[in-house]
C-alpha atoms as a PDB file:
ATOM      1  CA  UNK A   1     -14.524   0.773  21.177  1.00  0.00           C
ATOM      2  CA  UNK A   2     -14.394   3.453  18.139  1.00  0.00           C
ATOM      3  CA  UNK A   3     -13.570   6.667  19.303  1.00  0.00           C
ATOM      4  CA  UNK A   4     -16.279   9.029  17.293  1.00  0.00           C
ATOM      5  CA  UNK A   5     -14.628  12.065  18.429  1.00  0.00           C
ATOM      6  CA  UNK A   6     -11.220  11.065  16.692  1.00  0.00           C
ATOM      7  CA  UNK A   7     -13.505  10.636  13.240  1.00  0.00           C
ATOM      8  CA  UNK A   8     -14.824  13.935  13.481  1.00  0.00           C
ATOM      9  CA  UNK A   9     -11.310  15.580  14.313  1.00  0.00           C
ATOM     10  CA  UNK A  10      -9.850  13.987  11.463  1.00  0.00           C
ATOM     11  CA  UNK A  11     -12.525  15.389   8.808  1.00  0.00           C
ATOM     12  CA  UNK A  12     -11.894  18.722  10.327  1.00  0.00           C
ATOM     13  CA  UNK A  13      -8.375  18.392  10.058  1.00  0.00           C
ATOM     14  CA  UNK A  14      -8.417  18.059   6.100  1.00  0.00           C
ATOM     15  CA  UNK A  15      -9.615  21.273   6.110  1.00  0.00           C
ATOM     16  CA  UNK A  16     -13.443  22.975   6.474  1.00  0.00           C
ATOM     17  CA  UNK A  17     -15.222  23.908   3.445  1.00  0.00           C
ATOM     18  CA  UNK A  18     -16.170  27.186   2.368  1.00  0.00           C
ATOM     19  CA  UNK A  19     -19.957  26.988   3.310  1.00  0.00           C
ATOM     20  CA  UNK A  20     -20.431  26.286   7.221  1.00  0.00           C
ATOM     21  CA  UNK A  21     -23.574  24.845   6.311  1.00  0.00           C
ATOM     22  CA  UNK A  22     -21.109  21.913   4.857  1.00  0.00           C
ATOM     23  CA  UNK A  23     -19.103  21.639   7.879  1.00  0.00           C
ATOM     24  CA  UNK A  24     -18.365  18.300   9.345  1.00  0.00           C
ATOM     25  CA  UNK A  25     -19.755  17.524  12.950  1.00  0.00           C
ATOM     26  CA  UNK A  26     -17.641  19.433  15.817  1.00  0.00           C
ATOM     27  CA  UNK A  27     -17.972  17.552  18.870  1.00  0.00           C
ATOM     28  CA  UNK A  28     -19.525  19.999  21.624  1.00  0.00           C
ATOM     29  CA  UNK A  29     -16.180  20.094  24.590  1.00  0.00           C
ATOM     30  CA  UNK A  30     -19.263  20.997  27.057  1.00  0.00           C
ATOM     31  CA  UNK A  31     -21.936  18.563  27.205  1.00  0.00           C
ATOM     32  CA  UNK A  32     -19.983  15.943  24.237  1.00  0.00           C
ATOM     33  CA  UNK A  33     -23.260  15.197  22.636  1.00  0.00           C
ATOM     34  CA  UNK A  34     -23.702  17.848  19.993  1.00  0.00           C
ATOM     35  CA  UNK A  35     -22.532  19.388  17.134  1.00  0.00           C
ATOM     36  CA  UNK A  36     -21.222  22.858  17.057  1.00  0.00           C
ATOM     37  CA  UNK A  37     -23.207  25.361  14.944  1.00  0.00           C
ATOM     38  CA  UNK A  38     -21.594  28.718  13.307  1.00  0.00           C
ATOM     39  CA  UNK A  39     -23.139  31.926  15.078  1.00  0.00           C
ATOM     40  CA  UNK A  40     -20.421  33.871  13.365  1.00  0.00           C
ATOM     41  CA  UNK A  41     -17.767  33.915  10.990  1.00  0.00           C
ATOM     42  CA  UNK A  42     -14.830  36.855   9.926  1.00  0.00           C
ATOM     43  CA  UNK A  43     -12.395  36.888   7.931  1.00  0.00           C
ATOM     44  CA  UNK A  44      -9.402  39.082   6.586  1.00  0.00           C
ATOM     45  CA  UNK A  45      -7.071  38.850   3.740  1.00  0.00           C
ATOM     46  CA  UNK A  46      -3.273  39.397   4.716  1.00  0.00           C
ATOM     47  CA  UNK A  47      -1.786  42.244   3.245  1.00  0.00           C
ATOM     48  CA  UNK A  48       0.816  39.917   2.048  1.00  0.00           C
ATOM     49  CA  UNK A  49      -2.587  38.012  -0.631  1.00  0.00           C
ATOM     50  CA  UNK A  50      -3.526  41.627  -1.803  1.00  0.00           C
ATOM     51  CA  UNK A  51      -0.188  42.303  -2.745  1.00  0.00           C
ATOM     52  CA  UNK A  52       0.123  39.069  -4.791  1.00  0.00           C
ATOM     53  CA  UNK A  53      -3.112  39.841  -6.629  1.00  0.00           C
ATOM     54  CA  UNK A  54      -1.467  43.179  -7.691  1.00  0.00           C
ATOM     55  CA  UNK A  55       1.776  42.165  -9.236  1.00  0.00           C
ATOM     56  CA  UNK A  56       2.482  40.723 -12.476  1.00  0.00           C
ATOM     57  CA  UNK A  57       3.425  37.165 -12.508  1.00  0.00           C
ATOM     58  CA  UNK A  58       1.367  34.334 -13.233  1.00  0.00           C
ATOM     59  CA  UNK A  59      -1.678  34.293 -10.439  1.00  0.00           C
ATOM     60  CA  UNK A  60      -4.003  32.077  -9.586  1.00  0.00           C
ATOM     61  CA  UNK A  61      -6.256  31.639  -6.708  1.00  0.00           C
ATOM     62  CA  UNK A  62      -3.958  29.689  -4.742  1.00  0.00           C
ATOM     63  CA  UNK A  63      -2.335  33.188  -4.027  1.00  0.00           C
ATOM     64  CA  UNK A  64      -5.506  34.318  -2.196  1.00  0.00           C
ATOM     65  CA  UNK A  65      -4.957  33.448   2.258  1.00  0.00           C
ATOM     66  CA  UNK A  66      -5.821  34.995   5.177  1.00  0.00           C
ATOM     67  CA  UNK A  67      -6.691  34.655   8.727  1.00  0.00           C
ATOM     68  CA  UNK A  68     -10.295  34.003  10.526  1.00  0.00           C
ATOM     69  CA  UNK A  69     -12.399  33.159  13.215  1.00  0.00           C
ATOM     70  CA  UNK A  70     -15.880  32.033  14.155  1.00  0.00           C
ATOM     71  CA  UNK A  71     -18.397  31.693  16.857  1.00  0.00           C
ATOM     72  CA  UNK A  72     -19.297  28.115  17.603  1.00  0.00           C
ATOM     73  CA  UNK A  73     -22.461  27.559  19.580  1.00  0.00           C
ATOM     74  CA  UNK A  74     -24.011  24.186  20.791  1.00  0.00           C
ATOM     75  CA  UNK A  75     -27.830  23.684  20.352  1.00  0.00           C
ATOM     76  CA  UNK A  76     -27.679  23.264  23.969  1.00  0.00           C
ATOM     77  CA  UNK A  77     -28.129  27.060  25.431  1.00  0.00           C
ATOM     78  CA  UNK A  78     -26.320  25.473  28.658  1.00  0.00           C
ATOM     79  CA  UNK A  79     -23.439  24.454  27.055  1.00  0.00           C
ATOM     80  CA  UNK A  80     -20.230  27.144  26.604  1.00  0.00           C
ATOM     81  CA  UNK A  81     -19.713  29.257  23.079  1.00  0.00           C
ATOM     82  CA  UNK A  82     -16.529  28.244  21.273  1.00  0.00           C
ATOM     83  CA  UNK A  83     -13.938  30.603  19.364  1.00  0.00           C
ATOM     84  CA  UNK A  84     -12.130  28.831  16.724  1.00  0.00           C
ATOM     85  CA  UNK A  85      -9.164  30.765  15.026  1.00  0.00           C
ATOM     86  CA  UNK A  86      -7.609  29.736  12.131  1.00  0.00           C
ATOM     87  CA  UNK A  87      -6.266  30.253   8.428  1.00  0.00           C
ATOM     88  CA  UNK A  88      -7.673  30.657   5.129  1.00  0.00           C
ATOM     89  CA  UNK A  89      -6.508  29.623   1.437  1.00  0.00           C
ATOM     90  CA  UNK A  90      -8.017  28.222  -1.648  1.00  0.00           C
ATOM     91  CA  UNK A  91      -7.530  25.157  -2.957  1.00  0.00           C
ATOM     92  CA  UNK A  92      -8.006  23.592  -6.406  1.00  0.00           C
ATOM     93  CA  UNK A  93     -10.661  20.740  -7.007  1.00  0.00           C
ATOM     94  CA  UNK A  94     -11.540  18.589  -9.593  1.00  0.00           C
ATOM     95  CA  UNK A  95     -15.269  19.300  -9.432  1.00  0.00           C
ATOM     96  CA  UNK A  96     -15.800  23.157  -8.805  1.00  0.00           C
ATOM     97  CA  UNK A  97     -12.321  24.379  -9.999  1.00  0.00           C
ATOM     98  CA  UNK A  98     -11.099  26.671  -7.062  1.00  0.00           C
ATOM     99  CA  UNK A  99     -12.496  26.156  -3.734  1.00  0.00           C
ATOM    100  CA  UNK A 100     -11.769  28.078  -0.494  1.00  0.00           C
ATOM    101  CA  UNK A 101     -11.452  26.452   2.843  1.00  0.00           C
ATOM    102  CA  UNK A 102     -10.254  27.298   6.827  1.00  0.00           C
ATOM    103  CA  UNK A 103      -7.935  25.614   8.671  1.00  0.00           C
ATOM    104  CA  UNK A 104      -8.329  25.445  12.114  1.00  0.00           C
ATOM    105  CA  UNK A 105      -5.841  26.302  14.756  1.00  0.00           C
ATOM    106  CA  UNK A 106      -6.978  26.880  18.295  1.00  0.00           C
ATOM    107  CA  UNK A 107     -10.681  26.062  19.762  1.00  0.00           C
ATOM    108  CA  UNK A 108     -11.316  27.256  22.838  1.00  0.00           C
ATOM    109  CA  UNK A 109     -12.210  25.530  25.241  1.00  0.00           C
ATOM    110  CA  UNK A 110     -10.560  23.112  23.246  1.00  0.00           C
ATOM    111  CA  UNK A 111     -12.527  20.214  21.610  1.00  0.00           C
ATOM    112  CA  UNK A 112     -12.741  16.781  23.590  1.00  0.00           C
ATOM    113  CA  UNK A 113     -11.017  14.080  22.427  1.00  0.00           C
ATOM    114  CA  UNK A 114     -12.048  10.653  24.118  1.00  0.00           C
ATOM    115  CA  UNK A 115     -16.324  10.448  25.037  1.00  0.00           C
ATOM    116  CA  UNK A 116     -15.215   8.438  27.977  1.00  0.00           C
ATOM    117  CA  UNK A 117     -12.700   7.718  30.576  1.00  0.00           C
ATOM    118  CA  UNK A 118     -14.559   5.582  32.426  1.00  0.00           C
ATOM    119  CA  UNK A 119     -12.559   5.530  36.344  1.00  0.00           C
ATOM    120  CA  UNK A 120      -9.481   6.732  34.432  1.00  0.00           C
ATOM    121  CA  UNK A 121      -7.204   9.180  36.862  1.00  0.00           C
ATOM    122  CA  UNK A 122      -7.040  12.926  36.643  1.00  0.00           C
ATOM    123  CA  UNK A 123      -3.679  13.160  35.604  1.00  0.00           C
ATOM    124  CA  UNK A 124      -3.936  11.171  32.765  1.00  0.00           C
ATOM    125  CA  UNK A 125      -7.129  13.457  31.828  1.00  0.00           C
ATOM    126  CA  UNK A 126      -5.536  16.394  32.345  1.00  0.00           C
ATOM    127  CA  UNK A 127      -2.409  14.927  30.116  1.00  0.00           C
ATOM    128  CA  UNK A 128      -5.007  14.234  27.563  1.00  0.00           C
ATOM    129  CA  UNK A 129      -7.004  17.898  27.522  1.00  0.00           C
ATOM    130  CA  UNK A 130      -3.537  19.913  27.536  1.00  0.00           C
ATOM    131  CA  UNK A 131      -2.443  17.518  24.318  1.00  0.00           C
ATOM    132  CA  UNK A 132      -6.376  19.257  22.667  1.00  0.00           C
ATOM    133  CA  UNK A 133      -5.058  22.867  23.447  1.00  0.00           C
ATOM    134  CA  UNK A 134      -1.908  22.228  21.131  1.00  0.00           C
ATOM    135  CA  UNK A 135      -3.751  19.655  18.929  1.00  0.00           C
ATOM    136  CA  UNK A 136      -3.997  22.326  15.753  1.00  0.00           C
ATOM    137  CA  UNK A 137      -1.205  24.847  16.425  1.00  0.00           C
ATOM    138  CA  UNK A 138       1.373  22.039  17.277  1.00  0.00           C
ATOM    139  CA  UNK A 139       0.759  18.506  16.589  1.00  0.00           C
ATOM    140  CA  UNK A 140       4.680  17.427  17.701  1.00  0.00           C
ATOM    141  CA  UNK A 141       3.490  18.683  20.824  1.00  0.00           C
ATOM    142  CA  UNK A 142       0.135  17.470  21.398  1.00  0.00           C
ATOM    143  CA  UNK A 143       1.980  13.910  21.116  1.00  0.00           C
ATOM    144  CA  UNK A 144       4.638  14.753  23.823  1.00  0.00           C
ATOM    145  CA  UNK A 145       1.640  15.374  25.689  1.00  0.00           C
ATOM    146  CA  UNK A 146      -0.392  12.349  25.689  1.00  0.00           C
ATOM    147  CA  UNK A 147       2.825  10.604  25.850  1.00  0.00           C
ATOM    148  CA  UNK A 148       2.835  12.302  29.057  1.00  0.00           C
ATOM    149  CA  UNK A 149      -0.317  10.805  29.870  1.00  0.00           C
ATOM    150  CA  UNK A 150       1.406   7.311  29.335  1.00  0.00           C
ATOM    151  CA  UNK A 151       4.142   8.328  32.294  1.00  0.00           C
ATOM    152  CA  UNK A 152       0.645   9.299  34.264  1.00  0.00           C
ATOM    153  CA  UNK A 153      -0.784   5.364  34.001  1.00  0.00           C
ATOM    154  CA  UNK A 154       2.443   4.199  35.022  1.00  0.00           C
ATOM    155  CA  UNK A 155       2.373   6.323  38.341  1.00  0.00           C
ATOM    156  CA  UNK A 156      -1.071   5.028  38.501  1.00  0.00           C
ATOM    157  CA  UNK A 157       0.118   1.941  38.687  1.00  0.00           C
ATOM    158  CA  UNK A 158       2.792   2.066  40.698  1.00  0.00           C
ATOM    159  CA  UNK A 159       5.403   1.629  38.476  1.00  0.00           C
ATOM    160  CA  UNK A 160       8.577   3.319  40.004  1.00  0.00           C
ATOM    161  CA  UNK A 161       9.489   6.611  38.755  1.00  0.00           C
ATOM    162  CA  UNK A 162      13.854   5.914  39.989  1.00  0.00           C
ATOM    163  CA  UNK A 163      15.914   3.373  39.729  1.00  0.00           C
ATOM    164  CA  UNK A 164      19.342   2.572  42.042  1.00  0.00           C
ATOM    165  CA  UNK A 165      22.636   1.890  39.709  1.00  0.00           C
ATOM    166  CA  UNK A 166      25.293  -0.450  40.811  1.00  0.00           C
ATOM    167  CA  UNK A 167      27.018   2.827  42.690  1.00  0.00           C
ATOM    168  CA  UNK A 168      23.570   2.975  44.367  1.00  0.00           C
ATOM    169  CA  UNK A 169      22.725   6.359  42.774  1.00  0.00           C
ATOM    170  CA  UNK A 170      19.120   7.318  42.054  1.00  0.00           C
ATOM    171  CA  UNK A 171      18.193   7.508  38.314  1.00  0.00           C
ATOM    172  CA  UNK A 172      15.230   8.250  36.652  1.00  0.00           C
ATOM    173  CA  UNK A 173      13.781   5.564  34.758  1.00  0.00           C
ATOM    174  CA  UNK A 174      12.707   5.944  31.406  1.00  0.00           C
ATOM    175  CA  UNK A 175       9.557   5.473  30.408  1.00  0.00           C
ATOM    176  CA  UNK A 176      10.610   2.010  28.030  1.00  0.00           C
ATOM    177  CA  UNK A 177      11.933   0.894  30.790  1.00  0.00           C
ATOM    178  CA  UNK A 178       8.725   1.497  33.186  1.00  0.00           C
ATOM    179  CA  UNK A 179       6.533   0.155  30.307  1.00  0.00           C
ATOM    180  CA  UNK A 180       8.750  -3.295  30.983  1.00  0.00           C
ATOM    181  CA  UNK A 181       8.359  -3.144  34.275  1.00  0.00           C
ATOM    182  CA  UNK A 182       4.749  -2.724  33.579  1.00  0.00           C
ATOM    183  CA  UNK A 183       4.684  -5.473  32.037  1.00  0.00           C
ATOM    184  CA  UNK A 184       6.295  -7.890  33.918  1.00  0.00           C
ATOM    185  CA  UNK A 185       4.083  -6.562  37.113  1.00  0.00           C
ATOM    186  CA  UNK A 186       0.685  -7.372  35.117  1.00  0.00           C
ATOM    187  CA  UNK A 187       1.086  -9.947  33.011  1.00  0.00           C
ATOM    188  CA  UNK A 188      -2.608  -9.958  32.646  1.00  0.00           C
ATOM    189  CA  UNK A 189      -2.620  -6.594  30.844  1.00  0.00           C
ATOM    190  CA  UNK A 190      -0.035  -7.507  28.678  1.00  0.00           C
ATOM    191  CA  UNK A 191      -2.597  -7.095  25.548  1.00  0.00           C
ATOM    192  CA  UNK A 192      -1.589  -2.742  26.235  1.00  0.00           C
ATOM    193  CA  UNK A 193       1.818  -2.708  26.073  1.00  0.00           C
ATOM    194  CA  UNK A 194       2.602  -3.115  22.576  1.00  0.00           C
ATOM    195  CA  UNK A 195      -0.186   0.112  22.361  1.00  0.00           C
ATOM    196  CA  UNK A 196       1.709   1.984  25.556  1.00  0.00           C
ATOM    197  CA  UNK A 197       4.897   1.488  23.313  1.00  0.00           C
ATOM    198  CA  UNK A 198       3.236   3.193  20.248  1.00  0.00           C
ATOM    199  CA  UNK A 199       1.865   6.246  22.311  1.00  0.00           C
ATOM    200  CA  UNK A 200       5.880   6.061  23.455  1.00  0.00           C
ATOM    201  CA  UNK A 201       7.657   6.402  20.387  1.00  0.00           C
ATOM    202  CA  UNK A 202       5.140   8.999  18.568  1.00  0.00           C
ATOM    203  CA  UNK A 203       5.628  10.964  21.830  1.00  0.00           C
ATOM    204  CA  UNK A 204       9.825  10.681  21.372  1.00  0.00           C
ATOM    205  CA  UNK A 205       8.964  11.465  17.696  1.00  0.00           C
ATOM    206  CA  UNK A 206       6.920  15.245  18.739  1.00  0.00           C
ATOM    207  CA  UNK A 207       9.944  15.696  21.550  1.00  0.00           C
ATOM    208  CA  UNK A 208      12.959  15.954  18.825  1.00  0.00           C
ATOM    209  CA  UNK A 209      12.920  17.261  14.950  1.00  0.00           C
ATOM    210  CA  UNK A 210      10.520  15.738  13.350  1.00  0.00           C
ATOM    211  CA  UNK A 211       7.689  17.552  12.909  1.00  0.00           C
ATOM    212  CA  UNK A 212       4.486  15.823  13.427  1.00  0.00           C
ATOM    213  CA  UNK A 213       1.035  16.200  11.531  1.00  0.00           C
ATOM    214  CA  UNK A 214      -2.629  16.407  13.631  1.00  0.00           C
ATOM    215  CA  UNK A 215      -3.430  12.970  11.971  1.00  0.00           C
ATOM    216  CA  UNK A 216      -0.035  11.535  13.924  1.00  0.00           C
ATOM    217  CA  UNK A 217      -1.597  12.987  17.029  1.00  0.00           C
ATOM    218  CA  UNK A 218      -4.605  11.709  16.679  1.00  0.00           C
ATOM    219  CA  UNK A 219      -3.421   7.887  15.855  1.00  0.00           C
ATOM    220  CA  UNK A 220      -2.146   8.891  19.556  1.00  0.00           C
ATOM    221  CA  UNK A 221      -5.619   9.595  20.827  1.00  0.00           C
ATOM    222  CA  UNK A 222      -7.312   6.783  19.066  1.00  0.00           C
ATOM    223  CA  UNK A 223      -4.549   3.956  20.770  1.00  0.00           C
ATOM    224  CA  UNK A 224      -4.606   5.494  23.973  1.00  0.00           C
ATOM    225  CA  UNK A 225      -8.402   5.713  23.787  1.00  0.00           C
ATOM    226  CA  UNK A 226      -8.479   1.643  23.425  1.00  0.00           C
ATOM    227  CA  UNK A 227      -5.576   1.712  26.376  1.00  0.00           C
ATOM    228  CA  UNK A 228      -7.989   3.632  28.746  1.00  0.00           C
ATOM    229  CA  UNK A 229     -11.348   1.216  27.834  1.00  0.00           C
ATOM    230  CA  UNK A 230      -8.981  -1.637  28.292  1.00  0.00           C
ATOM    231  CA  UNK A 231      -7.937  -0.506  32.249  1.00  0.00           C
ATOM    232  CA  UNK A 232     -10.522   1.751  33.548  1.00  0.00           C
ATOM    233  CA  UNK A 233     -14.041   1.068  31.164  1.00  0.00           C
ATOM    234  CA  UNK A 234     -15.965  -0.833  33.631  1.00  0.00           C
ATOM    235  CA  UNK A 235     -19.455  -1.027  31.501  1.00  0.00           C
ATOM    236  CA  UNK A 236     -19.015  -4.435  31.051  1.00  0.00           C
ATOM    237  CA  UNK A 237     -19.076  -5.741  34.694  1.00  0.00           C
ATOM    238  CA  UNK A 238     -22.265  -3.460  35.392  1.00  0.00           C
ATOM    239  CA  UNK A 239     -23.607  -5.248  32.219  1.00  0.00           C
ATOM    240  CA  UNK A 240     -22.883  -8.968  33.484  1.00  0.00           C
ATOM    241  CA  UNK A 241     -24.478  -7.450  37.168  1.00  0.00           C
ATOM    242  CA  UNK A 242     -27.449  -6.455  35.649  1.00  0.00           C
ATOM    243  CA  UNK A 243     -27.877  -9.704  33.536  1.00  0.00           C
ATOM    244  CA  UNK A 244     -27.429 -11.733  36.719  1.00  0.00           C
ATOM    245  CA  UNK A 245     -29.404  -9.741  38.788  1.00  0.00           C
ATOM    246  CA  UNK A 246     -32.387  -9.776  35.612  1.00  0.00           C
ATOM    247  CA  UNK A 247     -31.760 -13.911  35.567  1.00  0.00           C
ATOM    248  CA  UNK A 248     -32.004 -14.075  39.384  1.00  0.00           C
ATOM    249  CA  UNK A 249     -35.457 -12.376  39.089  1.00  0.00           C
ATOM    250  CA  UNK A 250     -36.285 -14.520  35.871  1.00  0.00           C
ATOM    251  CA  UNK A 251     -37.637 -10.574  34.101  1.00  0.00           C
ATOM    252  CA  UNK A 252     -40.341 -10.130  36.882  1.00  0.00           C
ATOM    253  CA  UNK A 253     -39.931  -5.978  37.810  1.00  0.00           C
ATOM    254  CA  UNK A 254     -38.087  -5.312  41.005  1.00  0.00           C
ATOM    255  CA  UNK A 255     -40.317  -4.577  43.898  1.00  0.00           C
ATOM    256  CA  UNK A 256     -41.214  -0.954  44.361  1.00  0.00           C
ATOM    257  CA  UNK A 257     -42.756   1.106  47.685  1.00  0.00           C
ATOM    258  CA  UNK A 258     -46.549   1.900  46.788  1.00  0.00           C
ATOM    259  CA  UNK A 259     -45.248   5.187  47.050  1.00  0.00           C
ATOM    260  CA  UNK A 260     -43.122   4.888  44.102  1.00  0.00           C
ATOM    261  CA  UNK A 261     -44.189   6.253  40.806  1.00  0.00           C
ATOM    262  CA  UNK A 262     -45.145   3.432  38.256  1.00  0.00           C
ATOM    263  CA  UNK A 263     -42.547   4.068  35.666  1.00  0.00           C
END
C-alpha cells in the first residue's frame, strides 16, 4: 500500500514556497485526515543577511536568510495547533527569477508518518514517532531510529536479543544476525527480509559519518511502512469474512430487532 503521508513529507522537504496559500498538503498528526492550514506566520532576518546586504561585494538575493515559524491549525477545531520552526533563504528559479522559501525543522507534535499500523506493537510505534521528532533537524538520526524500530519487530517476534559463544559467554546479537534468524524461524515471511535489511543498513548509515538527507529517512519510512502492512495489516481477512459472510446470505440484509433503526 502507498504511504500518502511519505508523498506529502517529501514535497515539504524540497522546501515550502513563499505564499502559504501554495503550500503542499501537511498531514494533520491529530486526527491524520486533514491538511494543516497557516493561522500565523513570522519571520526575522539574521543579523548575519543584513550585514551582507550592506557590504560591497557582488550581492544577490541568495544572501538574504533568516529564521521563522508558523501556526498550523487543522480544519478540525478538535484536533491540536502545530508550531513549525524553521529557516528561510531565497532561491533562484527559472520562471520568477528569485523566489523565497522556508525550510522546515521541527513540527510539534511532530507530523505522522505511516496512516496505519494496523495490530503493529507499541514499541515499534513509539520507534517510529521518536524517528518524526528528529525527521527535519537530523535525518542521520531519524534513520537510527526506525532502525530501532526494526530491533522492536524482532523482540516482537521472539527473536533472541543474546547469543552463547563457544566459552559460553552471553553476547548480544546483532541485529543482521537476528534478521537471519528471522528468517530462518518464518520462512513464510521471507518476502520482508530483504526490506528489514534495507531499514538495517540506512540505520548503520545515520549511526556513523555519513550524514543522511530527510529523503534517505523517508525511503526508511516508506519500506518499513510496506514491512508493517505485510505483518500486522489485517484488512484483508476482515474483507474475505465479510465476502463469505455476504455469499452465505446470498446479499439478503442481516436480520435486525424491530427495535433497530432502519438504516
Amino acid at each position: 500500500m502507498k504511504n500518502l503521508f511519505v508523498e506529502d513529507l517529501r514535497v515539504i522537504a524540497a522546501g515550502l514556497p513563499s505564499d502559504p496559500q501554495e503550500w503542499p498538503h501537511i498531514p494533520c498528526p491529530t486526527c491524520k485526515r486533514s491538511g494543516l492550514l497557516v493561522d500565523s506566520l513570522a519571520e526575522e532576518e539574521s543579523p548575519l543577511s543584513k550585514s551582507q546586504q550592506a557590504g560591497g561585494f557582488d550581492w544577490d538575493p541568495s544572501y538574504i536568510h533568516g529564521k521563522f515559524h508558523a501556526v498550523l491549525k487543522c480544519p478540525k477545531s478538535k484536533c491540536e495547533t502545530v508550531r513549525l520552526v524553521g529557516t528561510t533563504g531565497h532561491w533562484e528559479t527559472e520562471k520568477y527569477g528569485w523566489d523565497q522559501y522556508y525550510e522546515p525543522l521541527f513540527f510539534l507534535p511532530e507530523l505522522p508518518l505511516i496512516q496505519d499500523f494496523g495490530t503493529c506493537p507499541l514499541s515499534v510505534r513509539d520507534r517510529i514517532e521518536a524517528a518524526s521528532a528528529v525527521l527535519w533537524v537530523d535525518p542521520s538520526s531519524a534513520a537510527n531510529r526506525l532502525r530501532a524500530a526494526v530491533e522492536e519487530l524482532m523482540n516482537h517476534h521472539r527473536v533472541p536479543r543474546m547469543g552463547i559463544n563457544k566459552k559460553n559467554d552471553e553476547f548480544r546479537l546483532s541485529l543482521a544476525s537476528r534478521i537471519e534468524q528471522f528468517s530462518a524461524n518464518r520462512p513464510d515471511l521471507s518476502d520482508v527480509v530483504d526490506p528489514l535489511t534495507a531499514i538495517r543498513w540506512l540505520g548503520n548509515a545515520g549511526s556513523h559519518d555519513t550524514v543522511l538527507k530527510v529523503s534517505d529517512a523517508l525511503d526508511a519510512v516508506e519500506i518499513l511502512t510496506h514491512i508493517i502492512h505485510r505483518l500486522y495489516d489485517t484488512s484483508g481477512e476482515m474483507l474475505i469474512k465479510k465476502v463469505e459472510d455476504v455469499n452465505a446470505r446470498r446479499g439478503m440484509p442481516m436480520s435486525r430487532s424491530l427495535d433497530s433503526p432502519p438504516f
